[in-house]
N, C-alpha and C. Protein backbone atom coordinates (compact mmCIF):
# COMPACT_ATOMS: atom_id res chain seq x y z
N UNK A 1 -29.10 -9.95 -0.59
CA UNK A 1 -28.87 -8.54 -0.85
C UNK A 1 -27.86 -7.95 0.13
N UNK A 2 -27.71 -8.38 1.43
CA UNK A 2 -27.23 -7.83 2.29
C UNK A 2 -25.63 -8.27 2.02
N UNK A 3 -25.26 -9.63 1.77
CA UNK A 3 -24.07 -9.89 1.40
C UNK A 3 -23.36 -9.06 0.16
N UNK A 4 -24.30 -9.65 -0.70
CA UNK A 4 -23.89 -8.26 -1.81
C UNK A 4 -23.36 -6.62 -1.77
N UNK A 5 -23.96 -5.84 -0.94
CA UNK A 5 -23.83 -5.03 -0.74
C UNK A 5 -22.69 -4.73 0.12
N UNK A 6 -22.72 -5.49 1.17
CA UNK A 6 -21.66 -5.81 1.81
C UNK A 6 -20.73 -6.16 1.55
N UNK A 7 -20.64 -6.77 0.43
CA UNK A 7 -19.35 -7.27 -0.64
C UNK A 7 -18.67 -6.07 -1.18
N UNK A 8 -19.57 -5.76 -1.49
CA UNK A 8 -19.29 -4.23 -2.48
C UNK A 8 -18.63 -3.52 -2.11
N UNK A 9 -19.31 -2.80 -0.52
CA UNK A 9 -18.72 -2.13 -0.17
C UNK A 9 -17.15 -2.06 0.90
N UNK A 10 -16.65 -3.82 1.07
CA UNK A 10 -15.91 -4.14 1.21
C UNK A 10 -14.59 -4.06 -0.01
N UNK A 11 -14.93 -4.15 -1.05
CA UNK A 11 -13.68 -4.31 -2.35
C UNK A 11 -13.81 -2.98 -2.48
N UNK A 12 -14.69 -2.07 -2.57
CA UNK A 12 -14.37 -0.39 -2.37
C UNK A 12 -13.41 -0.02 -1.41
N UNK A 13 -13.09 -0.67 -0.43
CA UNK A 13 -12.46 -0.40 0.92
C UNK A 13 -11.05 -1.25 0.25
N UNK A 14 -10.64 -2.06 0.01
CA UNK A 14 -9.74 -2.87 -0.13
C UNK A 14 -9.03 -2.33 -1.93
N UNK A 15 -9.79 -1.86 -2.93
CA UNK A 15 -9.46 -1.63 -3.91
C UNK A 15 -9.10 -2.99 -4.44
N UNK A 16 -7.37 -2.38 -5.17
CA UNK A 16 -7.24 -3.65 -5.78
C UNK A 16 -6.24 -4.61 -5.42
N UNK A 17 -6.56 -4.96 -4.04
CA UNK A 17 -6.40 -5.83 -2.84
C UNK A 17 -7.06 -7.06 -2.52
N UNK A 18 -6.54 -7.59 -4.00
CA UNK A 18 -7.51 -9.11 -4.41
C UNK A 18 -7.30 -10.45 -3.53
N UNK A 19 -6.24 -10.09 -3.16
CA UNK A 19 -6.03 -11.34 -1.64
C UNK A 19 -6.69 -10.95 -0.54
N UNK A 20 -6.99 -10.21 -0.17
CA UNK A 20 -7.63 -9.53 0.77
C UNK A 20 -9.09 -9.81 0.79
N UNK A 21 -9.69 -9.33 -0.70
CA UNK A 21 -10.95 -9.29 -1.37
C UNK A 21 -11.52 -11.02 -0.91
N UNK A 22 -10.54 -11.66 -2.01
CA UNK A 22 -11.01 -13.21 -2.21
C UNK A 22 -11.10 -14.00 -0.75
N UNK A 23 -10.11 -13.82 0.09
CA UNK A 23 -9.95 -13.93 1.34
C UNK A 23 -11.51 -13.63 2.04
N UNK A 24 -11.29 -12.50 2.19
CA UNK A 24 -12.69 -11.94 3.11
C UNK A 24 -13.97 -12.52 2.31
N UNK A 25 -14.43 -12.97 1.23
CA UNK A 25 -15.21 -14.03 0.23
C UNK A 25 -15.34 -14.91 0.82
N UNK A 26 -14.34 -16.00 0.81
CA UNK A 26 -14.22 -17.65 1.28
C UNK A 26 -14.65 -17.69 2.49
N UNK A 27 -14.04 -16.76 3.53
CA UNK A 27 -14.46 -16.77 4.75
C UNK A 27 -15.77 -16.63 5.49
N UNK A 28 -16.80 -15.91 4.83
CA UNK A 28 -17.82 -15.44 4.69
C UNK A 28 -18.78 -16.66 4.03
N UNK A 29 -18.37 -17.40 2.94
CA UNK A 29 -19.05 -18.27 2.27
C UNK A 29 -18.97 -19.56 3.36
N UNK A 30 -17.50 -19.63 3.87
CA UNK A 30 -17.87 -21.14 4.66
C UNK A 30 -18.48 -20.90 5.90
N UNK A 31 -18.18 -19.43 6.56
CA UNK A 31 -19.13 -19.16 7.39
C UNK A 31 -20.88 -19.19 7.50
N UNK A 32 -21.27 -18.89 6.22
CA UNK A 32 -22.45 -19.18 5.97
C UNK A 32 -23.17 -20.55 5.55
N UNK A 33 -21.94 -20.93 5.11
CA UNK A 33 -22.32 -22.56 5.28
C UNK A 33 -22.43 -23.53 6.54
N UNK A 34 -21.34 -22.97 7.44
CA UNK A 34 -21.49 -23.48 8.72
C UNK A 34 -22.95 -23.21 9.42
N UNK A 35 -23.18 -22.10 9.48
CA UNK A 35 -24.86 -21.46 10.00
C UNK A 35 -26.06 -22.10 9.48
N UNK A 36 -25.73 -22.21 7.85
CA UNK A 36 -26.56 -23.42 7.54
C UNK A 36 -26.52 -24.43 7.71
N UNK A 37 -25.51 -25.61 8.06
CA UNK A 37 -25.52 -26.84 8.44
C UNK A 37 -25.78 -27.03 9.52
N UNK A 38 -25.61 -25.91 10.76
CA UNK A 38 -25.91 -26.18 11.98
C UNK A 38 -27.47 -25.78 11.88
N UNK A 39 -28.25 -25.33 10.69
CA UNK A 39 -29.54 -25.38 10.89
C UNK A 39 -30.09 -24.21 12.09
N UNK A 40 -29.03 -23.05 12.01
CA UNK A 40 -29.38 -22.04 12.66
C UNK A 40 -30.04 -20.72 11.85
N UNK A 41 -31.39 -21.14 12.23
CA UNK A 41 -32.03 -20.01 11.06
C UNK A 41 -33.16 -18.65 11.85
N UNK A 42 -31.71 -18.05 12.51
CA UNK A 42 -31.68 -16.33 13.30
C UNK A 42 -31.44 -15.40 13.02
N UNK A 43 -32.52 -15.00 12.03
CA UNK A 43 -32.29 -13.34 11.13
C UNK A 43 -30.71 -12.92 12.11
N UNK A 44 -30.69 -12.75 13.13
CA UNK A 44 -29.69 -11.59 13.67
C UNK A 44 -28.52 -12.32 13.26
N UNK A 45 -28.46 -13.45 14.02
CA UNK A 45 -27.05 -14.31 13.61
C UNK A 45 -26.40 -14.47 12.08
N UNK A 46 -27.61 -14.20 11.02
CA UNK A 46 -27.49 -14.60 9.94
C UNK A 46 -26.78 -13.51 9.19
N UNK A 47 -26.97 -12.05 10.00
CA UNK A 47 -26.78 -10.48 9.93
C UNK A 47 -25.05 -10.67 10.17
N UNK A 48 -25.00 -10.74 11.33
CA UNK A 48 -23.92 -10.55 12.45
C UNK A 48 -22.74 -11.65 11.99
N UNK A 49 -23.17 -13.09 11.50
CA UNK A 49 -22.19 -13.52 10.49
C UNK A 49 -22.10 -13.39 9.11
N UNK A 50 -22.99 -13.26 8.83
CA UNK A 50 -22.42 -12.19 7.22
C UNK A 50 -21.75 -11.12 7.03
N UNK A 51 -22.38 -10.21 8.00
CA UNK A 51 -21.30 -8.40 7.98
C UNK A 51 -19.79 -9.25 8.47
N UNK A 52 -19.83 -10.10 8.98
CA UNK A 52 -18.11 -9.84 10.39
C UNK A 52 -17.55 -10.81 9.89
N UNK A 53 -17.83 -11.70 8.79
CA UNK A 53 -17.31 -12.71 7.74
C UNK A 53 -16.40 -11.74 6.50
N UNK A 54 -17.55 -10.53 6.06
CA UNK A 54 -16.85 -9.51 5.15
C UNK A 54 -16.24 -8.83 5.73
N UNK A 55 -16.27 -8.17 7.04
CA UNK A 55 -15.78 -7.20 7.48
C UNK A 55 -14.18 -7.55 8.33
N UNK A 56 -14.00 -8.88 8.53
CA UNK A 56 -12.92 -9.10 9.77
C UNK A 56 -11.79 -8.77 9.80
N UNK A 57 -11.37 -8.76 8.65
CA UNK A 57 -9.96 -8.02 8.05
C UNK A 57 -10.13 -6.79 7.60
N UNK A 58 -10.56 -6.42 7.82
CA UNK A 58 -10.97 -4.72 7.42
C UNK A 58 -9.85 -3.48 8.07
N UNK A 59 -9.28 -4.36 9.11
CA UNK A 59 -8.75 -3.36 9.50
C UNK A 59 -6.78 -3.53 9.04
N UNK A 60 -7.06 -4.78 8.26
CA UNK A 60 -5.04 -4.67 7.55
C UNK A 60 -4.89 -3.74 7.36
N UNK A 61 -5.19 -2.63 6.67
CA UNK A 61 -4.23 -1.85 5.57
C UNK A 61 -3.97 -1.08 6.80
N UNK A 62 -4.95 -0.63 7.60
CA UNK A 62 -4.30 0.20 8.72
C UNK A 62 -3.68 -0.27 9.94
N UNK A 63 -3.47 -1.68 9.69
CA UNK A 63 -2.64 -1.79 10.30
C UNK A 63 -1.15 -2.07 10.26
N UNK A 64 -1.47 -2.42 8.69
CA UNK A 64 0.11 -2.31 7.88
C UNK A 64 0.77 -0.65 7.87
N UNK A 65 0.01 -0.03 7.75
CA UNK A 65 0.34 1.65 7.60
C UNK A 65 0.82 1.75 9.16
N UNK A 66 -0.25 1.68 9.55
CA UNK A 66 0.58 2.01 10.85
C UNK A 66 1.46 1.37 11.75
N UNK A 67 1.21 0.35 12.15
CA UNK A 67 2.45 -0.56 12.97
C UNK A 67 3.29 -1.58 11.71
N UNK A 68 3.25 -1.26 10.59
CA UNK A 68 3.89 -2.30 9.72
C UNK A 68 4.04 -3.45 9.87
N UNK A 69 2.75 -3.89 10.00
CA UNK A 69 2.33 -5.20 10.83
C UNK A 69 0.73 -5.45 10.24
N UNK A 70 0.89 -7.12 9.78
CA UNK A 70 -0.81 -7.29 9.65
C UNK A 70 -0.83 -8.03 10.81
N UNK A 71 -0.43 -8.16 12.16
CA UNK A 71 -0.35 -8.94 12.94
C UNK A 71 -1.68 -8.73 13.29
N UNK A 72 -2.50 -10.00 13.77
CA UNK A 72 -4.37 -10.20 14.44
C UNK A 72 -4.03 -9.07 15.22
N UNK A 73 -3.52 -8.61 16.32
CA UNK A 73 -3.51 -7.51 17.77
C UNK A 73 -3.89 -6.66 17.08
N UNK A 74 -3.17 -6.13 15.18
CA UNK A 74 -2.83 -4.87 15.06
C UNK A 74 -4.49 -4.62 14.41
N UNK A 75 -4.86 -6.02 13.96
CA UNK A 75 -5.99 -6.05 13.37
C UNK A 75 -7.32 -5.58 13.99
N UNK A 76 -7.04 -6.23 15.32
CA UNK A 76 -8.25 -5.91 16.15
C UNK A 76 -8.83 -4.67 16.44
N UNK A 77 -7.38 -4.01 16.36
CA UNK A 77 -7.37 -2.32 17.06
C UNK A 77 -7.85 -1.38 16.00
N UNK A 78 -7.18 -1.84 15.08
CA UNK A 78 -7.86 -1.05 13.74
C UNK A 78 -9.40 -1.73 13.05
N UNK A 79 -9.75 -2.41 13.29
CA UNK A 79 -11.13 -2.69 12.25
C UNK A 79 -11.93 -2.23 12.81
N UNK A 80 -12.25 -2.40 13.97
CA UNK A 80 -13.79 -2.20 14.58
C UNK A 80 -14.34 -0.68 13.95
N UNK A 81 -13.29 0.03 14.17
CA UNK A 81 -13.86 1.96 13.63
C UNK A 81 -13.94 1.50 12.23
N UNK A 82 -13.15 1.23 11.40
CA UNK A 82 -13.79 1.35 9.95
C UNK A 82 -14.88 0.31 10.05
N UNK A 83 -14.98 -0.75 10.33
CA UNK A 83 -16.10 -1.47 10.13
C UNK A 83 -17.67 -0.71 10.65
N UNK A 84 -17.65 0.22 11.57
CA UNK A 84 -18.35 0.53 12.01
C UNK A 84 -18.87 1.43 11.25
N UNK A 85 -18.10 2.69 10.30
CA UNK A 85 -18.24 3.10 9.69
C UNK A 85 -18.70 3.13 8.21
N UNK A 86 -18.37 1.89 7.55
CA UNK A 86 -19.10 1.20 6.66
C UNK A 86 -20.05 0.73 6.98
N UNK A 87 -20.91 -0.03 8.04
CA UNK A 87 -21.79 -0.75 8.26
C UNK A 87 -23.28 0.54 8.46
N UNK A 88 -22.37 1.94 9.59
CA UNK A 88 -23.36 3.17 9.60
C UNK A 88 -23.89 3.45 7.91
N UNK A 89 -22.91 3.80 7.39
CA UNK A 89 -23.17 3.86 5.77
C UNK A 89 -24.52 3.23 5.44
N UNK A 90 -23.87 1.89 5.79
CA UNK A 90 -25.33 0.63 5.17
C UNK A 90 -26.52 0.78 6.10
N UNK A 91 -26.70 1.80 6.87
CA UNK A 91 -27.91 1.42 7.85
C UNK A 91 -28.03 0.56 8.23
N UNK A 92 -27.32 -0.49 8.67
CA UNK A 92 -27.26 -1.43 9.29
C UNK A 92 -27.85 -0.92 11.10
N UNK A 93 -28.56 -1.95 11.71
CA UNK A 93 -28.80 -1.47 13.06
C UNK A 93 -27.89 -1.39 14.00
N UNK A 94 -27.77 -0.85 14.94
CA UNK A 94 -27.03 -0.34 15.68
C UNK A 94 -26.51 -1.48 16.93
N UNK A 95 -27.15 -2.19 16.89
CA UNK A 95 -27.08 -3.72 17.73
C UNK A 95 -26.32 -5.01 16.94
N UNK A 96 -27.03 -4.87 15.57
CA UNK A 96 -25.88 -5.41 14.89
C UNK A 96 -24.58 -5.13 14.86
N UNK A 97 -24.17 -3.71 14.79
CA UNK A 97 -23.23 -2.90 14.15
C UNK A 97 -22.37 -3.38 15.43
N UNK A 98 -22.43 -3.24 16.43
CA UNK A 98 -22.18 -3.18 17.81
C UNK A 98 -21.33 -4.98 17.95
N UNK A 99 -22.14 -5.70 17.56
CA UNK A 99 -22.25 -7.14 17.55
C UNK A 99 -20.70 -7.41 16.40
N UNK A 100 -20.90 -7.02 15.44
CA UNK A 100 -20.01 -7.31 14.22
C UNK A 100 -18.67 -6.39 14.87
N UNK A 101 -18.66 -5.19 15.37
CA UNK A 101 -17.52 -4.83 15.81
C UNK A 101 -17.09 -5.69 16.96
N UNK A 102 -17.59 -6.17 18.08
CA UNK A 102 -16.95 -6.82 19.31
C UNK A 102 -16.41 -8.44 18.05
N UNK A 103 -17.10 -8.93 16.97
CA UNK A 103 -16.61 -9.87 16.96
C UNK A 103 -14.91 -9.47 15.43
N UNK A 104 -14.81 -8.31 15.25
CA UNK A 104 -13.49 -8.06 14.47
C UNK A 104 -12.43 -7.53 15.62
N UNK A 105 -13.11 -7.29 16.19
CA UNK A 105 -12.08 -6.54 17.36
C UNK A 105 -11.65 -7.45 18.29
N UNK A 106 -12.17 -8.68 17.74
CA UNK A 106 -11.54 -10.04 18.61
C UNK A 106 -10.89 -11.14 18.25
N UNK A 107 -11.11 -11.18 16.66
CA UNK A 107 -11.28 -12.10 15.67
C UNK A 107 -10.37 -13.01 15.81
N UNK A 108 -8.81 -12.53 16.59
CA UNK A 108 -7.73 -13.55 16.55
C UNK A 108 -7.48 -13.66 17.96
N UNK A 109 -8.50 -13.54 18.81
CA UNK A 109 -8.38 -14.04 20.04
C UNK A 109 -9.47 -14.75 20.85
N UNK A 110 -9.36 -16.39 20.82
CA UNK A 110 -10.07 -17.20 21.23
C UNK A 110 -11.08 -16.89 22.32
N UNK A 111 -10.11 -16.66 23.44
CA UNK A 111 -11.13 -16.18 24.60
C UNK A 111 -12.03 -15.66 24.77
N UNK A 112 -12.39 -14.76 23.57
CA UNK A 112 -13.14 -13.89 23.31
C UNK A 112 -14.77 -13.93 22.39
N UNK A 113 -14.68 -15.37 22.22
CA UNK A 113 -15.58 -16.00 21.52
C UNK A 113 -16.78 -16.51 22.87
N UNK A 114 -18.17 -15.46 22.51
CA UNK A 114 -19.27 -15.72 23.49
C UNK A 114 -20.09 -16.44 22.76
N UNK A 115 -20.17 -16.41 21.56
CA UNK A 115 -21.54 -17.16 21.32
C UNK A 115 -21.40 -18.05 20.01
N UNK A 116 -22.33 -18.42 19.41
CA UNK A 116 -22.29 -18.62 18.15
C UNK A 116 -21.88 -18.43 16.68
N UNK A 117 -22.40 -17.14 16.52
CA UNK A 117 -21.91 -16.47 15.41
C UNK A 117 -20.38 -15.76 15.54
N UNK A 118 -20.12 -15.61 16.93
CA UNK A 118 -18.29 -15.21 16.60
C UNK A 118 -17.55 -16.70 16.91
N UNK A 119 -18.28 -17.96 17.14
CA UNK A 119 -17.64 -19.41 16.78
C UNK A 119 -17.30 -19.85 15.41
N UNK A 120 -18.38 -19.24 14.80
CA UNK A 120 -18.74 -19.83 13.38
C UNK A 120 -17.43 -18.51 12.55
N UNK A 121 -17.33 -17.25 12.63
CA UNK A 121 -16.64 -16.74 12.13
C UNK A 121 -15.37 -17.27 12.66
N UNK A 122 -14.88 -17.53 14.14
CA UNK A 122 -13.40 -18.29 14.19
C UNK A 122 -13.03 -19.43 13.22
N UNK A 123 -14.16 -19.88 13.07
CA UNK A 123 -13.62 -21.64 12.58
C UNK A 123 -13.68 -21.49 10.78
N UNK A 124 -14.78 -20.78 10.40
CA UNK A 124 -14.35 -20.44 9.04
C UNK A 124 -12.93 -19.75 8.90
N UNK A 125 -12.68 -18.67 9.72
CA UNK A 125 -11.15 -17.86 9.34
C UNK A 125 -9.89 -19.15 9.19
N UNK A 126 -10.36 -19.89 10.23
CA UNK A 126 -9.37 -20.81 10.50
C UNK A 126 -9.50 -21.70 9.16
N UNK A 127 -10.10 -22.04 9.07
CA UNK A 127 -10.28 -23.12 7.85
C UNK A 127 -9.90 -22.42 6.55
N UNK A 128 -10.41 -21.29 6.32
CA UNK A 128 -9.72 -20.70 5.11
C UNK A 128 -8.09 -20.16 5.38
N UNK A 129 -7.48 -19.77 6.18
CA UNK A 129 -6.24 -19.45 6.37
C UNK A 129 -5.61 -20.78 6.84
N UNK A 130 -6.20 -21.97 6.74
CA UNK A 130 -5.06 -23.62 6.59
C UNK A 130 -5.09 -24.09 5.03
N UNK A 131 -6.37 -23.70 4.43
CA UNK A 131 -6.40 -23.96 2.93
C UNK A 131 -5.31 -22.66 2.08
N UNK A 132 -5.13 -21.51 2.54
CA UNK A 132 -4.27 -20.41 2.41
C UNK A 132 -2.85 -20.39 2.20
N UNK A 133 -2.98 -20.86 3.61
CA UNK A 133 -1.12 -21.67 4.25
C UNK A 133 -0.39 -22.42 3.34
């Protein structure tokens, strides 16, 4: 239910921004496959990579609008507020919410990867943007 919804209210945000859409999909799906194969079964983690699987690109369009650039930097700077703002929407908890923003607001910068669930969202992005390429 939570993906779903989260889906939803992601292609509301993106319109009819079907590369974007399908994109933020795949990424999310192999991410959740990774969580399952590693046999990590942590309500929070399971939260925190599902929202930030849909949510990681959330912040293109504003960053195309504004720096005319989908460059990751421009990405980082812009998603976390809308993501945050969709996720308040969903009642999502506030620890989650918190969690899913530090991991979009980092998404294209390695160093920045503390734990698990923002590993598992690097390596899915990566894997779907070489099948992309």
């Amino acid at each position: 239910m939570l993906k779903e919804t989260a889906i939803k209210e992601m292609e509301n945000y993106f319109g009819a921004d079907t590369k974007r859409i399908n994109h933020a999909k795949k990424v999310t799906n192999f991410a959740l496959d990774i969580l399952n194969s590693e046999k990590i079964d942590n309500p929070y983690f399971s939260k925190t990579v599902t929202l930030s699987g849909v949510f990681h690109d959330i912040g293109i369009h504003e960053a195309e609008r504004k720096y005319n650039s989908n460059s990751g930097k421009y990405q980082e700077i812009e998603g976390p507020a809308i993501a945050r703002m969709i996720l308040e929407k969903m009642n999502i908890e506030k620890d989650v919410i918190d969690r899913v923003c530090y991991i979009i607001g980092g998404h294209h910068t390695e160093s920045k990867i503390d734990n698990i669930d923002f590993k598992i969202i690097w390596d899915a992005d990566l894997i779907v943007n070489l099948e992309e390429d």
